[in-house]
Protein backbone atom coordinates (compact mmCIF):
# COMPACT_ATOMS: atom_id res chain seq x y z
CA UNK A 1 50.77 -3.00 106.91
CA UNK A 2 50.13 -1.50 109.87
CA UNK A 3 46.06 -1.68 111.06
CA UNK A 4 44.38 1.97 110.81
CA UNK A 5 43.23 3.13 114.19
CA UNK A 6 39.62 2.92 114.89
CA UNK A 7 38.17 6.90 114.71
CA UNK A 8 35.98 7.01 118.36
CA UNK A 9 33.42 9.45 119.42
CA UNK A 10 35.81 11.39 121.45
CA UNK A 11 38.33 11.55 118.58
CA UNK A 12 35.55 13.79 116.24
CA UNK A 13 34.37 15.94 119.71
CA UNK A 14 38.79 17.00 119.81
CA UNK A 15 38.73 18.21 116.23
CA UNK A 16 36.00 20.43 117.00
CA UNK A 17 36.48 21.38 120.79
CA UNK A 18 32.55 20.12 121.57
CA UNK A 19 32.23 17.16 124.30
CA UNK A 20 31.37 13.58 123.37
CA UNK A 21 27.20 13.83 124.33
CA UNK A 22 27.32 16.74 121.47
CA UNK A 23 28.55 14.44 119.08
CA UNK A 24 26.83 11.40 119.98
CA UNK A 25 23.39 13.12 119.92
CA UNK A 26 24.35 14.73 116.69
CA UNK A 27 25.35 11.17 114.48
CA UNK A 28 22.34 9.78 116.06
CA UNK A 29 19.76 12.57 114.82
CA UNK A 30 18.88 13.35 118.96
CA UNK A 31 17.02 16.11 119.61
CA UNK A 32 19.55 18.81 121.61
CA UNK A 33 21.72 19.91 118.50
CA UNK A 34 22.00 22.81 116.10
CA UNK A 35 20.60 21.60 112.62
CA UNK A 36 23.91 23.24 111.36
CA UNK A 37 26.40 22.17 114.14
CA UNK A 38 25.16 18.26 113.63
CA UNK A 39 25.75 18.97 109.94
CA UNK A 40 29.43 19.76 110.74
CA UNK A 41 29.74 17.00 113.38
CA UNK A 42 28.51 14.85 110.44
CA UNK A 43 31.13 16.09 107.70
CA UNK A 44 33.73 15.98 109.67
CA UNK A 45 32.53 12.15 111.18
CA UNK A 46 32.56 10.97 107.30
CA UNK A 47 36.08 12.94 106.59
CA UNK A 48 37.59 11.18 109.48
CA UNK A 49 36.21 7.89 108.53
CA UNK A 50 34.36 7.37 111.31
CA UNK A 51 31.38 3.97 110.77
CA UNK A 52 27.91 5.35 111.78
CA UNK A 53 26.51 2.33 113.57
CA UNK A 54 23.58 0.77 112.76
CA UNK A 55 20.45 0.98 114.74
CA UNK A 56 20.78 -1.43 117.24
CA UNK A 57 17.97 -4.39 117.90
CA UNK A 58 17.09 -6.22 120.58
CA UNK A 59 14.93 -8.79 121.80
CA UNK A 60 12.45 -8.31 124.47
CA UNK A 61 10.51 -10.60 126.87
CA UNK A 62 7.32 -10.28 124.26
CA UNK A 63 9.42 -11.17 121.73
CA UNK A 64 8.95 -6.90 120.03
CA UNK A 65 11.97 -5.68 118.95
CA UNK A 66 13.41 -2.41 120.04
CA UNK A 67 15.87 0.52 118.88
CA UNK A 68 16.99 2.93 121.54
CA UNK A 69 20.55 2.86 121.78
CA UNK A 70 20.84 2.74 125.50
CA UNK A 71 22.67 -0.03 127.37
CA UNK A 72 20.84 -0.95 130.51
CA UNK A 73 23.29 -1.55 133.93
CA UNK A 74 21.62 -3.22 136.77
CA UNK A 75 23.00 -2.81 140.31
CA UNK A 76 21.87 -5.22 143.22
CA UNK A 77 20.89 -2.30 145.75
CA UNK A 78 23.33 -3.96 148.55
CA UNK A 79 26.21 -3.10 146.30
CA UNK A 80 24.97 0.66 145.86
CA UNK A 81 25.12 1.62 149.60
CA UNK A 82 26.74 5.03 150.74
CA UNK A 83 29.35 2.30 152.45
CA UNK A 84 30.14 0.88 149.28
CA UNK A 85 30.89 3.79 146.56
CA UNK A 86 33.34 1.67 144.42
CA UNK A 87 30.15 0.44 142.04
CA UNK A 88 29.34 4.10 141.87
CA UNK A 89 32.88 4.75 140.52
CA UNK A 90 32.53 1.78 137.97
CA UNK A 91 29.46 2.79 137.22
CA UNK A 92 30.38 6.54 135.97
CA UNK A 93 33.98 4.71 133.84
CA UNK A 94 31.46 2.34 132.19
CA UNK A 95 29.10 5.02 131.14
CA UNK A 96 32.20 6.93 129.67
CA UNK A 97 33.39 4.19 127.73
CA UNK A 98 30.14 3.15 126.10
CA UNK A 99 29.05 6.41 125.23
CA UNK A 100 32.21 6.86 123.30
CA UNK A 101 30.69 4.27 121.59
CA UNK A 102 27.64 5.72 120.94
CA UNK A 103 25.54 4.19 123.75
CA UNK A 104 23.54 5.53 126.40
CA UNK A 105 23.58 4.37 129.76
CA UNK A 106 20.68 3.85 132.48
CA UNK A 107 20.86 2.43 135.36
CA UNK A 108 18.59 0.52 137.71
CA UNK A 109 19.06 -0.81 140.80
CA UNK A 110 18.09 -4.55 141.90
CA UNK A 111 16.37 -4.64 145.40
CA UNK A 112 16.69 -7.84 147.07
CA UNK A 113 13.02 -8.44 146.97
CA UNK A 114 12.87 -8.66 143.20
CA UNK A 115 16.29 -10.40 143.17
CA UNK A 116 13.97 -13.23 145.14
CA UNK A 117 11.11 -12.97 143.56
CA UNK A 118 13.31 -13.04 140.23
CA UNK A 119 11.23 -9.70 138.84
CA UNK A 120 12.38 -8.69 135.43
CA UNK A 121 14.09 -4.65 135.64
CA UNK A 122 11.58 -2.49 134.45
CA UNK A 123 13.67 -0.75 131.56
CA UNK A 124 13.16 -4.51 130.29
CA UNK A 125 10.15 -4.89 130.51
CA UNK A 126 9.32 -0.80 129.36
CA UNK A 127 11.62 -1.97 126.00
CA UNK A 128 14.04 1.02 127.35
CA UNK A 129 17.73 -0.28 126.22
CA UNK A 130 19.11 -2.84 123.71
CA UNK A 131 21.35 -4.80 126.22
CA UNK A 132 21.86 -5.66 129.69
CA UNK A 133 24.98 -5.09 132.04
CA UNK A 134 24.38 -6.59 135.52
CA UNK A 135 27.01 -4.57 137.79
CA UNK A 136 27.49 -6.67 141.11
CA UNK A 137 26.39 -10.41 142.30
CA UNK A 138 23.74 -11.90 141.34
CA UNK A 139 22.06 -15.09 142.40
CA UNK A 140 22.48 -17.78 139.90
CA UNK A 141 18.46 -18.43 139.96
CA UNK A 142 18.00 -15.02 139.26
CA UNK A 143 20.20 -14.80 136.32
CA UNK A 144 18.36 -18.42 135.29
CA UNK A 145 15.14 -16.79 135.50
CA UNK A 146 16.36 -13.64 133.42
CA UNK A 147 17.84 -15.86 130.56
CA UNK A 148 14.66 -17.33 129.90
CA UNK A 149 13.09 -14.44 128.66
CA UNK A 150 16.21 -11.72 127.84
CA UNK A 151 19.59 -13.20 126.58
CA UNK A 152 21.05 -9.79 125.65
CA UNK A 153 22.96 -9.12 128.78
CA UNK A 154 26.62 -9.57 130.44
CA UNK A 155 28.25 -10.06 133.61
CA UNK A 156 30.25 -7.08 135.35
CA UNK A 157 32.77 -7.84 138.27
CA UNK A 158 31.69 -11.65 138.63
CA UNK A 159 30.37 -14.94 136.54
CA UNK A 160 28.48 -18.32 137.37
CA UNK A 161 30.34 -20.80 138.42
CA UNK A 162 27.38 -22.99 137.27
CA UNK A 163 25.94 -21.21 134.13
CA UNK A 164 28.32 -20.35 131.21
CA UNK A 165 26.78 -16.93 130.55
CA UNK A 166 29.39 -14.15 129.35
CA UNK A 167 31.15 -12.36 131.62
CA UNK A 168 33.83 -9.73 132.65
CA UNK A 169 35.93 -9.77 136.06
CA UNK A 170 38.90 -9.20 137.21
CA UNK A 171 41.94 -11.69 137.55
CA UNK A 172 41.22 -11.52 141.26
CA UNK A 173 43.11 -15.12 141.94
CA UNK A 174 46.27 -14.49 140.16
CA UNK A 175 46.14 -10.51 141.76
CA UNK A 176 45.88 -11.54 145.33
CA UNK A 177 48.19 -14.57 144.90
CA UNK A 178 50.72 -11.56 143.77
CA UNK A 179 50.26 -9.66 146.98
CA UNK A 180 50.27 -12.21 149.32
CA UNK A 181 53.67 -13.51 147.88
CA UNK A 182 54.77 -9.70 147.74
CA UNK A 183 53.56 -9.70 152.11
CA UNK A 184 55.34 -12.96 152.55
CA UNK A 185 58.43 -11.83 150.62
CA UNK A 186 58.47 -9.09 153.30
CA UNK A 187 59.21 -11.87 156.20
CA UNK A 188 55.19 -12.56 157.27
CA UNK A 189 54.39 -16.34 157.69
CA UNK A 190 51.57 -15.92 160.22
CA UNK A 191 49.14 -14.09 157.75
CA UNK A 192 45.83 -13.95 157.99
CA UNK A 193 42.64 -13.31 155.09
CA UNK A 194 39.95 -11.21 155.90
CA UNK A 195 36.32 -11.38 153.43
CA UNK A 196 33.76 -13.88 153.29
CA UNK A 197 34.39 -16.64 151.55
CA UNK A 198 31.42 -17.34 148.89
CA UNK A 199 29.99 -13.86 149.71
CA UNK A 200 31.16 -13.25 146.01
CA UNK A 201 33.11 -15.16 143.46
CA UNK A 202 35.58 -11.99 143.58
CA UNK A 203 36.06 -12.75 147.25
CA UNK A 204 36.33 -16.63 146.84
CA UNK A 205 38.86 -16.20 144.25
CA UNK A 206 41.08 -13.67 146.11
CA UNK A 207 41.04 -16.08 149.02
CA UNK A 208 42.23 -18.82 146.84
CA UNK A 209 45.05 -16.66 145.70
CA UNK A 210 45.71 -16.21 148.99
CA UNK A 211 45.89 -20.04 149.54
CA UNK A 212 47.88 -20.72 146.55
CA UNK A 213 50.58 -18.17 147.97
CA UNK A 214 50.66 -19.60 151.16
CA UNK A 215 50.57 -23.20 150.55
CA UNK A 216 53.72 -22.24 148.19
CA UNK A 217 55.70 -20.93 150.47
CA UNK A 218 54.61 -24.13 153.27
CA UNK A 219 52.56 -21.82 155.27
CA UNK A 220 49.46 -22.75 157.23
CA UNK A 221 46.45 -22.00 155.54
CA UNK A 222 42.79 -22.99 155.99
CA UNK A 223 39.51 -21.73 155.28
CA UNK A 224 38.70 -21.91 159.36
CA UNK A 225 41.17 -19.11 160.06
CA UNK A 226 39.49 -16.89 157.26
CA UNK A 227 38.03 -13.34 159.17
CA UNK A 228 34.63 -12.64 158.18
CA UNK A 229 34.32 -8.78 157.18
CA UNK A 230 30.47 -8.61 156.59
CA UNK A 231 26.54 -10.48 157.17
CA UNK A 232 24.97 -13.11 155.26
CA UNK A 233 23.24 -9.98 153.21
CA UNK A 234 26.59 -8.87 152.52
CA UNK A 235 26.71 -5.58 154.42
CA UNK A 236 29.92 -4.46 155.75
CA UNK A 237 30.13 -5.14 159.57
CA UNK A 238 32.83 -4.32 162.64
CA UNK A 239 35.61 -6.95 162.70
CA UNK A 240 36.23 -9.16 165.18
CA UNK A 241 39.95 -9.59 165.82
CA UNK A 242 41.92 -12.46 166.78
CA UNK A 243 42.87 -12.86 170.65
CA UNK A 244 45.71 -11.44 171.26
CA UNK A 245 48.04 -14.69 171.31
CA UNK A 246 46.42 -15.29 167.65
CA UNK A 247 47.50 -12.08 166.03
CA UNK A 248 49.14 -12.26 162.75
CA UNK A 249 51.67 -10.08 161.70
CA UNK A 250 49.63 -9.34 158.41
CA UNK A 251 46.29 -9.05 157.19
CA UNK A 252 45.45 -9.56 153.29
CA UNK A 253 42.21 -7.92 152.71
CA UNK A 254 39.62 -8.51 150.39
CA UNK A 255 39.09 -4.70 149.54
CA UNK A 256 40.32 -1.61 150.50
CA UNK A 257 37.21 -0.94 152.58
CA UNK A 258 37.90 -4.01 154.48
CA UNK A 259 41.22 -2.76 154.98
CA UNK A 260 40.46 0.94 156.27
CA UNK A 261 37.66 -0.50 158.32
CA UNK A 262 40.09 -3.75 160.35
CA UNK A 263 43.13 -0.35 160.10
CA UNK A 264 40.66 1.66 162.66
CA UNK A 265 39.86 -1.78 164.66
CA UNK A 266 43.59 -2.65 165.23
CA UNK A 267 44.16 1.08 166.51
CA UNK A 268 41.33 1.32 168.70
CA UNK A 269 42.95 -1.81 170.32
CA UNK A 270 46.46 -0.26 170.13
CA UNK A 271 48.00 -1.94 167.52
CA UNK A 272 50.15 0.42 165.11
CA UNK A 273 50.21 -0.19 161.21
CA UNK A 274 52.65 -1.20 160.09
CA UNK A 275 54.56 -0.66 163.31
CA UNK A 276 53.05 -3.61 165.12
CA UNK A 277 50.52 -4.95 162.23
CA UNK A 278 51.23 -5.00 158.01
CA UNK A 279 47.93 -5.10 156.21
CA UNK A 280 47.14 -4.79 152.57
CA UNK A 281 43.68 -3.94 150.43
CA UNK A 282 42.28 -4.78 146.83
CA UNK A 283 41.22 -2.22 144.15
CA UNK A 284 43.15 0.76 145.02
CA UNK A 285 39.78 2.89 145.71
CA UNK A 286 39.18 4.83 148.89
CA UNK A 287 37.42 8.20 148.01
CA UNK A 288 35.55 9.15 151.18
CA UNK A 289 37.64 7.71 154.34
CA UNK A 290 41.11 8.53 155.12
CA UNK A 291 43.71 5.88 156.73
CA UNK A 292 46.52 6.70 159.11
CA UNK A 293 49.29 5.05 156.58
CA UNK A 294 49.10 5.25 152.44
CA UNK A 295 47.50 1.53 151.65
CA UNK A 296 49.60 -1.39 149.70
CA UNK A 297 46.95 -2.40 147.45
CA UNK A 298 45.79 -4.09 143.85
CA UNK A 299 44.65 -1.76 141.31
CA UNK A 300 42.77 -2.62 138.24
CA UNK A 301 42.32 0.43 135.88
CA UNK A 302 38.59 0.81 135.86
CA UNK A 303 39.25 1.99 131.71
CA UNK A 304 40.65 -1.71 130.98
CA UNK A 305 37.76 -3.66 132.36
CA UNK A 306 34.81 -1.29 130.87
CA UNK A 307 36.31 -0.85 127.98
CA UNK A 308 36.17 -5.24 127.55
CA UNK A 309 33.08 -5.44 128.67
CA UNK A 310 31.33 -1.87 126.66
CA UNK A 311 33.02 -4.17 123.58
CA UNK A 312 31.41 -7.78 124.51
CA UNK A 313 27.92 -6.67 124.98
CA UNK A 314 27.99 -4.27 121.75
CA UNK A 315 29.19 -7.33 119.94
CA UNK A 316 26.53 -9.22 121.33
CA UNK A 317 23.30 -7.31 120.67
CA UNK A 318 25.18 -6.22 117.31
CA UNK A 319 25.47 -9.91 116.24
CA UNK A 320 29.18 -9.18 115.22
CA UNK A 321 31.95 -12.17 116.53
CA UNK A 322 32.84 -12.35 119.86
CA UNK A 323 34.86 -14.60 122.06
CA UNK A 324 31.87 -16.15 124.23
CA UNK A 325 32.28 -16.86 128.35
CA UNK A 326 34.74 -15.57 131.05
CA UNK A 327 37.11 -12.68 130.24
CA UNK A 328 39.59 -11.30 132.64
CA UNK A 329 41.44 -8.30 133.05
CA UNK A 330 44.71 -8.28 135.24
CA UNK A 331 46.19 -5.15 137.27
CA UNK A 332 49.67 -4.28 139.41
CA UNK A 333 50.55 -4.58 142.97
CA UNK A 334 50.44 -0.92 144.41
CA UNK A 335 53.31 -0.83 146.88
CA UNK A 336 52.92 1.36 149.85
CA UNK A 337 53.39 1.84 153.83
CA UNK A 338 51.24 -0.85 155.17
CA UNK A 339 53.44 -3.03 155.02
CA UNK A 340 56.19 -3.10 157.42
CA UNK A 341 59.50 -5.73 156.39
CA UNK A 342 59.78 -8.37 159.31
CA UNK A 343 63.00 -10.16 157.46
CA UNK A 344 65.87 -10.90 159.63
């Protein structure tokens, strides 16, 4: 027998042509709604067969118990800069998804002074949400620090390689080992990586994708030849390019701003792409800068990856069954004109 679909949020808000927050505030008894419009929101809810959560409970570091139905998301500040908009973008998906499960979102950013110091956010310590999302790296002494006091909370776009807290990221190794065998398929053996390796654990693990691809295919590969694309804070910085006799014929990038940023290098020292130079990005997300060729690229839909991890951490503070640790969410080579075919 087949399973009956799951009635959502946005499913009641199409029946009656009202948006999502409407209905949300409405099954929740939120102030903002007509006492006979949340009356209809509510008989049509319990025709559709829609399950009115329960209040959700949480655990703060006091050991009080709260019931707000907001989901917290903490952003390290370094990840939130006006050079790096792609959190912003996961950010605004993630607050989609779990308000279409009935959460709220708020967000707080992590400055690297309390990331040091290991300071608790304040909407934990003001009792504000039920559960904790942290968007974006975070040192592991931090997160050991946090778990002491506040267990409600997930990993977003990266996990411990040390501490087995739950987690949601993308399949970053098996993603860029499919691009760089898609780039060497095109004829490139003298390829080059460009992102700090151990800057993130997305980073490391595209780089050993990377490796895995090459070292397939007998190509030289080595953690020496790796071009560094930002600091030891992790801000985006100017690339240094290879001397000339040292140039690849291919760049595998760890992100599509790496990509547009080394695309206006190579130009402004007359290389053409692809023409003289193939390179490729990661994510498929380039809202504010425009490159002279359409980027080959990975993209992860930002809807499968929110949607896992809105569903992990409303398990969790729920106390329903989840599958504990890493989870990964895979995505599809983008093909474009970066990459020029050197066969033959």
């Amino acid at each position: 027998m087949a399973q009956k679909k799951k009635v959502r949020l946005s499913d009641i808000a199409a029946r009656l042509n009202i948006s999502t927050v409407t209905v949300s505030k409405a099954l929740a008894d939120k102030d903002g709604v007509g006492d006979e419009l949340r009356q209809q929101i509510k008989d049509i809810a319990e025709k559709m067969g829609y399950q009115v959560k329960k209040t959700t409970l949480s655990t703060s570091g006091n050991g009080s118990q709260t019931q707000t139905g907001n989901i917290g998301i903490l952003i390290p500040s370094r990840f939130f800069s006006p050079n790096v908009s792609y959190y912003w973008h996961i950010f605004n998906a993630l607050s989609t998804e779990l308000l279409s499960h009935g959460f709220y979102s708020i967000m707080e950013l992590l400055t690297d002074e309390d990331e040091q110091a290991c300071t608790l956010p304040r909407i934990l310590k003001d009792n504000k949400v039920d559960g904790l999302i942290i968007l974006g790296q975070t040192s592991d002494s931090y997160l050991e620090a946090l778990n002491t006091s506040y267990q409600n909370f997930i990993l977003f776009d990266f996990y411990s390689a040390k501490l087995p807290f739950d987690s949601v990221s993308n399949d970053n190794y098996f993603c860029s080992y499919l691009m760089t065998d898609y780039v060497i398929s095109q004829g490139h053996k003298n390829i080059r990586f460009v992102g700090n390796f151990g800057a993130t654990t997305s980073i490391s693990d595209r780089f050993m994708g990377f490796q895995k691809a090459m070292l397939e295919n007998k190509l030289s590969c080595s953690a020496d030849d790796i071009i560094n694309d930002r600091d030891n804070n992790g801000k985006l910085i100017k690339i240094n390019l290879p001397s000339a006799k040292n140039m690849p014929t291919a760049f595998v990038c760890n992100c599509d701003e790496t990509a547009a940023n080394l695309i206006t290098v190579l130009e402004e020292n007359g290389y053409k792409v692809p023409k003289d130079i193939s390179v490729t990005g990661f994510d498929n997300y380039l809202p504010q800068k425009e490159t002279p060729v359409e980027l080959t690229t990975v993209f992860i839909r930002p809807e499968d990856s929110t949607k896992v991890a809105a569903e992990l951490i409303i398990n969790k503070i729920t106390g329903r069954p989840y599958i504990k640790g890493r989870h990964l969410v895979s995505g599809s080579l983008v093909i474009r004109d970066s990459v020029n075919s050197v066969r033959g």
